[in-house]
Protein backbone atom coordinates (compact mmCIF):
# COMPACT_ATOMS: atom_id res chain seq x y z
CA UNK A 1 171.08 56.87 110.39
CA UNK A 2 170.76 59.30 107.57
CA UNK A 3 167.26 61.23 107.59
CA UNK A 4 165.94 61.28 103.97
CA UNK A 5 163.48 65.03 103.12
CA UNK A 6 160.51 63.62 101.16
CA UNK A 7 158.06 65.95 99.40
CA UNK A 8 154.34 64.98 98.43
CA UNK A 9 152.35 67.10 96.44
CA UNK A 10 148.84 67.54 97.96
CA UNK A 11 145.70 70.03 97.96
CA UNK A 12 145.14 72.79 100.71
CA UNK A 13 142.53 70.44 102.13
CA UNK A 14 144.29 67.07 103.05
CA UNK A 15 147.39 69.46 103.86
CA UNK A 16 145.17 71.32 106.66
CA UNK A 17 143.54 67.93 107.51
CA UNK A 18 147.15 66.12 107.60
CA UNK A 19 148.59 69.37 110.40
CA UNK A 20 145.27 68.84 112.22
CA UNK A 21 146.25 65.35 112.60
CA UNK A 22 149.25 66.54 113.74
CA UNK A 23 148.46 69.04 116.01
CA UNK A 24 146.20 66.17 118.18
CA UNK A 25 148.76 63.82 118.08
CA UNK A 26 147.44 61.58 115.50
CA UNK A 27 148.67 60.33 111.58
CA UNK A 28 147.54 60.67 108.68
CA UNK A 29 147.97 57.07 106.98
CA UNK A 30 147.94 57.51 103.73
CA UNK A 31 150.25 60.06 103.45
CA UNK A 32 152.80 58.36 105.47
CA UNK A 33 152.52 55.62 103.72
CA UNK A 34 153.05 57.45 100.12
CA UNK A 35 156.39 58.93 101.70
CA UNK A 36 157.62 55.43 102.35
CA UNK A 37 156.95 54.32 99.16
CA UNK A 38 158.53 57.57 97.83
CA UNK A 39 161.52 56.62 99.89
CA UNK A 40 161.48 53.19 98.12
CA UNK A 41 161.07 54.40 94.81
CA UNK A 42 164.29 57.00 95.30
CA UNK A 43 166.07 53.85 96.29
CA UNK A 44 166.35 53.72 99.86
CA UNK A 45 165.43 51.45 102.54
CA UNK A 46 163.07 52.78 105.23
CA UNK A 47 164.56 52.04 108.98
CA UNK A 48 161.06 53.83 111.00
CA UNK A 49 157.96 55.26 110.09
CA UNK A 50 158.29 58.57 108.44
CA UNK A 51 157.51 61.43 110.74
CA UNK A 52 155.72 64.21 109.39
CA UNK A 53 157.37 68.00 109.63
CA UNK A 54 155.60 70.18 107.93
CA UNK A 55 153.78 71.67 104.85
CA UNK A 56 155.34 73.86 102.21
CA UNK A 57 153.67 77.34 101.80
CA UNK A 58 153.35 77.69 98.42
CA UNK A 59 150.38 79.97 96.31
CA UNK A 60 149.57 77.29 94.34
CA UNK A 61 151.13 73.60 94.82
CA UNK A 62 151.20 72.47 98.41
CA UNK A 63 153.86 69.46 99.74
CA UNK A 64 153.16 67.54 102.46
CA UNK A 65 157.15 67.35 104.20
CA UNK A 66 158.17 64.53 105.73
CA UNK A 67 161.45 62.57 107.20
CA UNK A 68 161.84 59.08 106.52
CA UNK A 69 164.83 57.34 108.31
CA UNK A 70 166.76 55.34 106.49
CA UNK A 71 169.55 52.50 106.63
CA UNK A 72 172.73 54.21 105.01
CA UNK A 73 174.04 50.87 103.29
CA UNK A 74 171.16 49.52 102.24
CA UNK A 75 169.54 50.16 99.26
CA UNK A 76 166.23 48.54 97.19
């Protein structure tokens, strides 16, 4: 199934909180949640929970990265 890149603008703090998470193995809800809705809203049906990859290292505007599965026929 095709892997869909979803990017959700954040602040430095949640962004270190959400790779602390991370690092010990644990999720940060609400973000994963907001990149399945943002995989809804772009028109594509979620097949798993989105699994979190990374942070962008911009100066000023930080995204929280994240990979949502999803079905390849199926759309909203």
């Amino acid at each position: 199934m095709p892997l869909l890149r979803v990017h959700l603008d954040s602040d430095r703090a949640t962004a270190r909180r959400v790779v602390q998470l991370h690092q010990e193995g644990r999720i940060h809800h609400e973000s994963r949640e907001a990149a399945r809705e943002q995989a809804w809203r772009q028109g594509r049906t979620p097949a798993g929970d989105p699994v979190f990859v990374g942070i962008t290292n911009g100066r000023r505007d930080v995204q929280l990265l994240y990979d949502v599965e999803v079905y390849s026929d199926a759309t909203r």
